[in-house]
C-alpha atoms as a PDB file:
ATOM      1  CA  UNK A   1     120.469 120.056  85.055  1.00  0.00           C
ATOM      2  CA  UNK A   2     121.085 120.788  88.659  1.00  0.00           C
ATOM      3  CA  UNK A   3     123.791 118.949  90.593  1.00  0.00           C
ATOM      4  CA  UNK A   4     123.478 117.917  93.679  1.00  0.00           C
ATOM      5  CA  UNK A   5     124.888 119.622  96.843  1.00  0.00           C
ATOM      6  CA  UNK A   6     126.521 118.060  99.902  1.00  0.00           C
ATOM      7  CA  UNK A   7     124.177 117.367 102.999  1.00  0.00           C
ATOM      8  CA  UNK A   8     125.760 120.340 104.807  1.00  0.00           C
ATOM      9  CA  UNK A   9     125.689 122.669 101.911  1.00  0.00           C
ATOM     10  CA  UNK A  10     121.600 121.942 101.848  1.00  0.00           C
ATOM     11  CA  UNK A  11     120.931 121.895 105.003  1.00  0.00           C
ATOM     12  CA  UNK A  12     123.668 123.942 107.277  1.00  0.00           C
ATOM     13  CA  UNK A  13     121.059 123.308 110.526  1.00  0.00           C
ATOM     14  CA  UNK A  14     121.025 119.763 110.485  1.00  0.00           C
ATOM     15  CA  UNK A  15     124.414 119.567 112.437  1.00  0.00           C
ATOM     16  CA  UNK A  16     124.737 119.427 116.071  1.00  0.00           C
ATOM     17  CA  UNK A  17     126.015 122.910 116.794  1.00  0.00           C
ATOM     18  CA  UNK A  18     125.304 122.538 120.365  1.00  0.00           C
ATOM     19  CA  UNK A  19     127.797 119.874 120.875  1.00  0.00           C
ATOM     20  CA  UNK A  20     130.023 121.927 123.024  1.00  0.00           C
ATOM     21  CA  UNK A  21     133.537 120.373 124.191  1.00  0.00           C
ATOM     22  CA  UNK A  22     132.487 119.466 127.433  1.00  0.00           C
ATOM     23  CA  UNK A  23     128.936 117.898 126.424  1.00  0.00           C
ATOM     24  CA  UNK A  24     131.102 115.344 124.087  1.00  0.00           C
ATOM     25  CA  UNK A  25     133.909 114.735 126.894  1.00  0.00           C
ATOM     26  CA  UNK A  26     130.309 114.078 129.203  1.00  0.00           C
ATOM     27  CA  UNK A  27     129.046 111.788 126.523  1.00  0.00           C
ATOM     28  CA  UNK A  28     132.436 109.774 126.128  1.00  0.00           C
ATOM     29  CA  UNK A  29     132.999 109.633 129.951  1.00  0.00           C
ATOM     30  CA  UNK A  30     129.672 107.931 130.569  1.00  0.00           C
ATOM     31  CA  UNK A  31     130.269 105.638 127.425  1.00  0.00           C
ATOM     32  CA  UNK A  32     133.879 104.845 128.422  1.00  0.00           C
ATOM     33  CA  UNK A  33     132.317 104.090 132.068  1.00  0.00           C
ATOM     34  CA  UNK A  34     129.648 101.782 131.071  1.00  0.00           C
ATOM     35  CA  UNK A  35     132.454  99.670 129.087  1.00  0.00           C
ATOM     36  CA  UNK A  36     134.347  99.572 131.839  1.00  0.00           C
ATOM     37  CA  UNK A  37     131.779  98.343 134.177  1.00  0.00           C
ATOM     38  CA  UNK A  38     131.593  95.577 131.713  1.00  0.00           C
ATOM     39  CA  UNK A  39     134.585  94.795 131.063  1.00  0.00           C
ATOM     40  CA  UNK A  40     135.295  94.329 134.784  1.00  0.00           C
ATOM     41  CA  UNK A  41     132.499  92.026 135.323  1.00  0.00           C
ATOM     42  CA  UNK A  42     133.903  90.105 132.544  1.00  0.00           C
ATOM     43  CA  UNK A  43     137.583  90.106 134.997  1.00  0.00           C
ATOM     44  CA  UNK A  44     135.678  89.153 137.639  1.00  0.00           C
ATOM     45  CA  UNK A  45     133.401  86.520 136.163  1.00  0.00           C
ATOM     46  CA  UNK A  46     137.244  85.183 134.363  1.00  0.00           C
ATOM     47  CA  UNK A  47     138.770  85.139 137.771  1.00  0.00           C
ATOM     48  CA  UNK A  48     135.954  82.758 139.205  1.00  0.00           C
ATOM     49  CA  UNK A  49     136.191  80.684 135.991  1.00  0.00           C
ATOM     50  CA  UNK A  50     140.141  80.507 136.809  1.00  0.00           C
ATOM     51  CA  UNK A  51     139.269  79.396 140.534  1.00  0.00           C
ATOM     52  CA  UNK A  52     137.143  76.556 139.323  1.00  0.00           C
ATOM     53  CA  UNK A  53     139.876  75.439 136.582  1.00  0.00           C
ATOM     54  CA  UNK A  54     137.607  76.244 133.609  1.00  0.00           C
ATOM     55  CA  UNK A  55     140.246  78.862 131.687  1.00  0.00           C
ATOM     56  CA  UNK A  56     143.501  78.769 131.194  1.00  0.00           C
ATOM     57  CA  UNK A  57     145.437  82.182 132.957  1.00  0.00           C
ATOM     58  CA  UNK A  58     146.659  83.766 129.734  1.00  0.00           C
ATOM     59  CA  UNK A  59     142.805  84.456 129.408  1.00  0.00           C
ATOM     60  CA  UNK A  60     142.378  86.062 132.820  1.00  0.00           C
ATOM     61  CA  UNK A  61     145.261  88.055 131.502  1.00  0.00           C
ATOM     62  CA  UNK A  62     143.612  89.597 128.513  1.00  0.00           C
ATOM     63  CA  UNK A  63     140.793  90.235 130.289  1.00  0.00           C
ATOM     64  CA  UNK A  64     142.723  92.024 132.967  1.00  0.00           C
ATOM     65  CA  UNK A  65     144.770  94.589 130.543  1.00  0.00           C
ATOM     66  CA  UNK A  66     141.391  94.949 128.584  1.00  0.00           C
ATOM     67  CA  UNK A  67     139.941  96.110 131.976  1.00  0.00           C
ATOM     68  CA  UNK A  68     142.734  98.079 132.853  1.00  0.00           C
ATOM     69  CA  UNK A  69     142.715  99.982 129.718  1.00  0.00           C
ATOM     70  CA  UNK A  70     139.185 100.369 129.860  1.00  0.00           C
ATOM     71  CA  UNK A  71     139.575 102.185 133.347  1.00  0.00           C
ATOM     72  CA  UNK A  72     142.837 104.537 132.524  1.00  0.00           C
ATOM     73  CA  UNK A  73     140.366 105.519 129.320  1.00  0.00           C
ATOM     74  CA  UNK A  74     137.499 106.530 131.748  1.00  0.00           C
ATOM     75  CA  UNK A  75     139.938 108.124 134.112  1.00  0.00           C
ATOM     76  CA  UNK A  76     140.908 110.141 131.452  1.00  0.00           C
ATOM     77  CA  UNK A  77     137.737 111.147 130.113  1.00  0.00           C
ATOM     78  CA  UNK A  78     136.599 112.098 134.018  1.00  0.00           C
ATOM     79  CA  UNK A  79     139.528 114.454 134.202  1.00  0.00           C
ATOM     80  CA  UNK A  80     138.884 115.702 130.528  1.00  0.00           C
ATOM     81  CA  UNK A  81     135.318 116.586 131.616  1.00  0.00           C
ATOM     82  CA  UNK A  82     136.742 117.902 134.644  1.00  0.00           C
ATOM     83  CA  UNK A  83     139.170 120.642 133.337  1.00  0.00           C
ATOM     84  CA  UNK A  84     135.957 121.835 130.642  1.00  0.00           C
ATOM     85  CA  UNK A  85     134.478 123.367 133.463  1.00  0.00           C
END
């Protein structure tokens, strides 16, 4: 009766070995960039709402930090990516 082996015992070539450091900082940076660009319409589109007296503030304000966190993560990715070279 044979037992069965791990995926990476089977097959060691499956695995992305040519995921270097900087290709996966690249990757995350252009993920991490693309949320923010959301996220930011979603602050701006909040803000209008706000003008027009459709939302209360405290949601602007979530929608603000989510924004601003999204942009310090991309910052930080962009100057990860950077410093690979």
């Amino acid at each position: 009766m044979e037992l069965v082996k791990p995926l990476a015992a089977r097959a060691p070539s499956l695995h992305t070995s040519v995921m270097t450091l900087k290709h996966a900082s690249l990757l995350a940076f252009i993920g991490t960039l693309l949320l923010t660009i959301l996220l930011v319409g979603d602050f701006i589109l909040d803000l209008l709402s706000l003008a027009r007296g459709l939302i209360a503030v405290v949601t602007l304000l979530t929608a603000l930090i989510y924004a601003f966190a999204a942009l310090t993560v991309t910052v930080f990715f962009f100057a990860f990516h950077k410093a690979q070279s």
